[in-house]
N, C-alpha and C. Protein backbone atom coordinates (compact mmCIF):
# COMPACT_ATOMS: atom_id res chain seq x y z
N UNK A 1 -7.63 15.65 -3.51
CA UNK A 1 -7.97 14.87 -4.67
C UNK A 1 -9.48 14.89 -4.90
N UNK A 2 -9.94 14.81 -3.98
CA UNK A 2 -11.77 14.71 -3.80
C UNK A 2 -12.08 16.33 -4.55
N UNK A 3 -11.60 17.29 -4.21
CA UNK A 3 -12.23 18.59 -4.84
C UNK A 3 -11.67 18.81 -6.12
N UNK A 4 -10.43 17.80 -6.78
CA UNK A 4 -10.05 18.16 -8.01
C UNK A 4 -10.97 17.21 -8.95
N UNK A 5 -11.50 15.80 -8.01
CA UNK A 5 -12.06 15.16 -8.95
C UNK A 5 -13.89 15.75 -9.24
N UNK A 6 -14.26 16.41 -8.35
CA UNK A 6 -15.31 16.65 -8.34
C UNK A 6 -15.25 17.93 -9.63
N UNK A 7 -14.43 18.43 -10.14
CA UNK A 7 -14.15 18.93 -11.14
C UNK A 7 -13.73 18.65 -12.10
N UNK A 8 -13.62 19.69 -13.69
CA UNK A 8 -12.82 18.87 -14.57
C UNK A 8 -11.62 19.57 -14.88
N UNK A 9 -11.45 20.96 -14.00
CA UNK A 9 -10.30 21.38 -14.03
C UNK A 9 -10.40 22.80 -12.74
N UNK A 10 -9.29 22.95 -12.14
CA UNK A 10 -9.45 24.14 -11.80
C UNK A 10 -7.81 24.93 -11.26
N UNK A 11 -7.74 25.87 -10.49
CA UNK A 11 -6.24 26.74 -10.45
C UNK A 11 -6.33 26.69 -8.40
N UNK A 12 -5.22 26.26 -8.35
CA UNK A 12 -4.48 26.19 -6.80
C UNK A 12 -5.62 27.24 -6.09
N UNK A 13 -5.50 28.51 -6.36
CA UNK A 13 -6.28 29.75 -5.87
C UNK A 13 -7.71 29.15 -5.22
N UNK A 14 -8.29 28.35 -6.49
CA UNK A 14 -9.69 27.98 -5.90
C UNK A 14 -9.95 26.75 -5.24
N UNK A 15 -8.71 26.11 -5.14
CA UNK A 15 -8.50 24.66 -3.92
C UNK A 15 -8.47 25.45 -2.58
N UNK A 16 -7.16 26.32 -2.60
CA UNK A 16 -7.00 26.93 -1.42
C UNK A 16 -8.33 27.48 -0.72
N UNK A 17 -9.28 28.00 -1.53
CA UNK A 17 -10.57 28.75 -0.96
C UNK A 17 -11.29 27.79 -0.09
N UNK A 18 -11.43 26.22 -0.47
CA UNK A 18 -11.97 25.27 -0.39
C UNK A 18 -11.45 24.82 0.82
N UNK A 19 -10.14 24.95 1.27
CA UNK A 19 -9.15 23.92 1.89
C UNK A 19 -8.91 25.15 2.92
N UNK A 20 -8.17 24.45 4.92
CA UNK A 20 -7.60 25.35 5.43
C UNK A 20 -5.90 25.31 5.20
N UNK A 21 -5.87 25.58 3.60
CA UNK A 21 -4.27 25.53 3.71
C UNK A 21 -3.99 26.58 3.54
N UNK A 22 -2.77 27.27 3.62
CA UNK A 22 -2.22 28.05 2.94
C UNK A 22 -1.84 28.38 1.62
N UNK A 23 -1.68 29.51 0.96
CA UNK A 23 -1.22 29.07 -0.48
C UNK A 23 -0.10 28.36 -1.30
N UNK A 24 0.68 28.54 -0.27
CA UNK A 24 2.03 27.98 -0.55
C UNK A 24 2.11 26.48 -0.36
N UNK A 25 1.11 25.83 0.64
CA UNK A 25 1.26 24.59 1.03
C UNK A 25 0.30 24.01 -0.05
N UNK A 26 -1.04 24.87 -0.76
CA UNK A 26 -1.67 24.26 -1.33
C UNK A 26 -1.03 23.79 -2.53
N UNK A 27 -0.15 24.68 -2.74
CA UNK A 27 0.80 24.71 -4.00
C UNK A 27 1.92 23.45 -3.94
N UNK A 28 2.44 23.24 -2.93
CA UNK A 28 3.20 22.16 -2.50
C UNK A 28 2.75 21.16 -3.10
N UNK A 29 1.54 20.64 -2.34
CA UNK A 29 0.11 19.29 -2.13
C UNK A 29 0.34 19.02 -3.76
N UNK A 30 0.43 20.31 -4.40
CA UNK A 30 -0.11 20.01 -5.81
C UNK A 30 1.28 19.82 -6.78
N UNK A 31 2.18 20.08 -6.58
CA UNK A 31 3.92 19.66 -6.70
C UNK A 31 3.85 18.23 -6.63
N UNK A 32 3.17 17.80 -4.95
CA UNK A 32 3.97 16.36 -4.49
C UNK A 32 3.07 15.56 -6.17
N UNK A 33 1.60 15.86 -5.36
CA UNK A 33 0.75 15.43 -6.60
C UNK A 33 0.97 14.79 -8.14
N UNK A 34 1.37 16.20 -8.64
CA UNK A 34 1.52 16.17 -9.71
C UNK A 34 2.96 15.66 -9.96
N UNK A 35 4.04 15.75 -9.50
CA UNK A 35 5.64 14.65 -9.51
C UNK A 35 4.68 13.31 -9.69
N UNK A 36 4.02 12.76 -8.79
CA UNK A 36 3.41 11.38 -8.77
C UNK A 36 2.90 11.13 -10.03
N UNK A 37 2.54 11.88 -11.08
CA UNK A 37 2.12 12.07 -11.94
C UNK A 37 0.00 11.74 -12.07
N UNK A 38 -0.05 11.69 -10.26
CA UNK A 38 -1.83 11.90 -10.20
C UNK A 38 -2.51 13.31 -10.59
N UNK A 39 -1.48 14.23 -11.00
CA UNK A 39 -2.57 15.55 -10.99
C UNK A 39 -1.56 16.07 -12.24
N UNK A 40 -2.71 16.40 -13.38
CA UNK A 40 -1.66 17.04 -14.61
C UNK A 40 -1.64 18.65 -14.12
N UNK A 41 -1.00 19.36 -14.70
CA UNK A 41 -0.69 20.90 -14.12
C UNK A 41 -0.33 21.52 -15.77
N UNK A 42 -1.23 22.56 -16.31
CA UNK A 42 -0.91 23.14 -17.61
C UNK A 42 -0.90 24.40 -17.58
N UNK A 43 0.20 25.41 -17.95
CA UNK A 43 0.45 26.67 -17.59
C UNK A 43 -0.23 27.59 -18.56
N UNK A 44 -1.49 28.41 -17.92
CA UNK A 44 -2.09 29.37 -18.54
C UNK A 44 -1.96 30.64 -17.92
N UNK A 45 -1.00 31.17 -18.86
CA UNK A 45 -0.77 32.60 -18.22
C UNK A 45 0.59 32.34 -17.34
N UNK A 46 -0.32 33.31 -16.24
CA UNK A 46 0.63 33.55 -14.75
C UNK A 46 0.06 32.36 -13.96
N UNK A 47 -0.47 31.47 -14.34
CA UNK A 47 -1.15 30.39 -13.56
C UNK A 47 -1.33 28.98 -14.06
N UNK A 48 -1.27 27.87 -13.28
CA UNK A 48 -1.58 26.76 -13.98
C UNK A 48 -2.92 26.34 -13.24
N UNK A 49 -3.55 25.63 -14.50
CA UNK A 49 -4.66 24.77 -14.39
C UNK A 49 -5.04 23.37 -14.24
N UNK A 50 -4.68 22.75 -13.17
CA UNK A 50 -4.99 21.35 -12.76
C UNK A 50 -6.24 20.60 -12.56
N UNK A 51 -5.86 19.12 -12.92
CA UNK A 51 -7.02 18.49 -12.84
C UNK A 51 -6.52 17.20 -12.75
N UNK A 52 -7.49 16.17 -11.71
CA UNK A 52 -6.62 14.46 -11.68
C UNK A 52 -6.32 14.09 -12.88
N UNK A 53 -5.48 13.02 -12.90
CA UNK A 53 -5.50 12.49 -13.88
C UNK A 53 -5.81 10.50 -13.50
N UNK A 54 -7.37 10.51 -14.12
CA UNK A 54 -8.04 9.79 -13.99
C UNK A 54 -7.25 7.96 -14.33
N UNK A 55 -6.84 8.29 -15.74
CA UNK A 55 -5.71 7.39 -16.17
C UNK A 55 -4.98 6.80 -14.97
N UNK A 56 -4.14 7.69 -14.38
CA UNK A 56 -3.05 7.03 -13.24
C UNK A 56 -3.77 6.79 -11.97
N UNK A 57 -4.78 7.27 -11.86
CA UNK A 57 -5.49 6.95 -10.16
C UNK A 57 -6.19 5.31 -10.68
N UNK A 58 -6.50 5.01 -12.15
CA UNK A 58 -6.87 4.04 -12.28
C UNK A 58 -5.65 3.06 -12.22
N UNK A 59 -4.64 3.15 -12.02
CA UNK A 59 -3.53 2.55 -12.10
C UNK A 59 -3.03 2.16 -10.76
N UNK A 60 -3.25 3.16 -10.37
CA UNK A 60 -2.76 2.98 -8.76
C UNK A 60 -4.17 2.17 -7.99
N UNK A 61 -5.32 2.35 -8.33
CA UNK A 61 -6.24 1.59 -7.83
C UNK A 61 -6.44 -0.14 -8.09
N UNK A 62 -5.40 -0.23 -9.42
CA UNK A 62 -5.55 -1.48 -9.45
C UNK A 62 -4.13 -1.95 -9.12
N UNK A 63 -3.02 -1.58 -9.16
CA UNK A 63 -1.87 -1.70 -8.23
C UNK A 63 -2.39 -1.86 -6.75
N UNK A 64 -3.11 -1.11 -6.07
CA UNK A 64 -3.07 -1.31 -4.61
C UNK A 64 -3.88 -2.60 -4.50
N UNK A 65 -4.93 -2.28 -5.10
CA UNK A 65 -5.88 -3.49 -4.90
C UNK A 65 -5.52 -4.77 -5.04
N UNK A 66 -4.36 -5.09 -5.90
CA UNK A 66 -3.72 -6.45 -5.94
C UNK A 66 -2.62 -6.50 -4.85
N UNK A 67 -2.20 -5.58 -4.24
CA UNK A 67 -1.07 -5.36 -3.56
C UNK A 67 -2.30 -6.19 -1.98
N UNK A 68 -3.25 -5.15 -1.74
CA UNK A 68 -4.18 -5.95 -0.32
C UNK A 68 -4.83 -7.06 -0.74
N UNK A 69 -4.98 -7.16 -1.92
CA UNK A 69 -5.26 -8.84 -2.14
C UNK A 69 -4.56 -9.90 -1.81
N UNK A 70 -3.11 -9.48 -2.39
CA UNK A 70 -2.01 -10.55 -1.31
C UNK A 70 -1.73 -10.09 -0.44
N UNK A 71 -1.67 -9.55 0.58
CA UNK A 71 -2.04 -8.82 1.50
C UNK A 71 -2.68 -9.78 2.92
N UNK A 72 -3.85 -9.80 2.00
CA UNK A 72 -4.88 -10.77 2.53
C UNK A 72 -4.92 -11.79 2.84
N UNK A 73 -3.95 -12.57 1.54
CA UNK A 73 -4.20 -13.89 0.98
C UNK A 73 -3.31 -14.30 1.60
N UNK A 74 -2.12 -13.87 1.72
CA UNK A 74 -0.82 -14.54 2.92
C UNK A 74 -1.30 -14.07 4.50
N UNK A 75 -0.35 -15.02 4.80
CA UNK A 75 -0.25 -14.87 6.45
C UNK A 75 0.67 -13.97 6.53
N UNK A 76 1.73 -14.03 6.07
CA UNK A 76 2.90 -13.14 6.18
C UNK A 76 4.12 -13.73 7.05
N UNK A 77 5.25 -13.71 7.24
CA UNK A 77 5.95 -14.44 7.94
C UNK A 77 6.65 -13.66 9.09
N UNK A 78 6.93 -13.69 10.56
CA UNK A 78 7.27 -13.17 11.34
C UNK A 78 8.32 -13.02 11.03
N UNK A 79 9.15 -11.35 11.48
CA UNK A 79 10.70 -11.74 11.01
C UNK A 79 10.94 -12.07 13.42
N UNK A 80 11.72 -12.75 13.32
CA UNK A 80 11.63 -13.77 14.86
C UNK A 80 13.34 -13.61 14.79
């Protein structure tokens, strides 16, 4: 996520260069990703071109953040 955001778009090929993955796994990463709907994927050519999608990481950042806020804020109850 860190090397897609540091961009504003780029293709699996040049993550993988970046990353010790394989291509196939990089390709995976970017499947699970993009199902989650954090990484859009647009088919140019023989290839797609990805990039976060800023929208939903802002979503999920304020989902989690209220999620460890109560979190926090309870004790939580033993299951006993």
């Amino acid at each position: 996520m860190r090397l897609l955001l540091a961009r504003d778009a780029c293709y699996c090929g040049q993550l993988v260069d970046e990353l010790p993955l394989a291509q196939a796994t990089g390709s995976q990463h970017l499947k699970v990703l993009k199902d989650a709907r954090l990484v859009v994927g647009e088919i140019e050519g023989l290839r797609t071109c990805y990039w976060a999608s800023r929208e939903r990481l802002a979503e999920l950042h304020a989902l989690a953040g209220d999620l460890i806020a109560e979190a926090v804020e309870t004790d939580g109850d033993d299951c006993d």
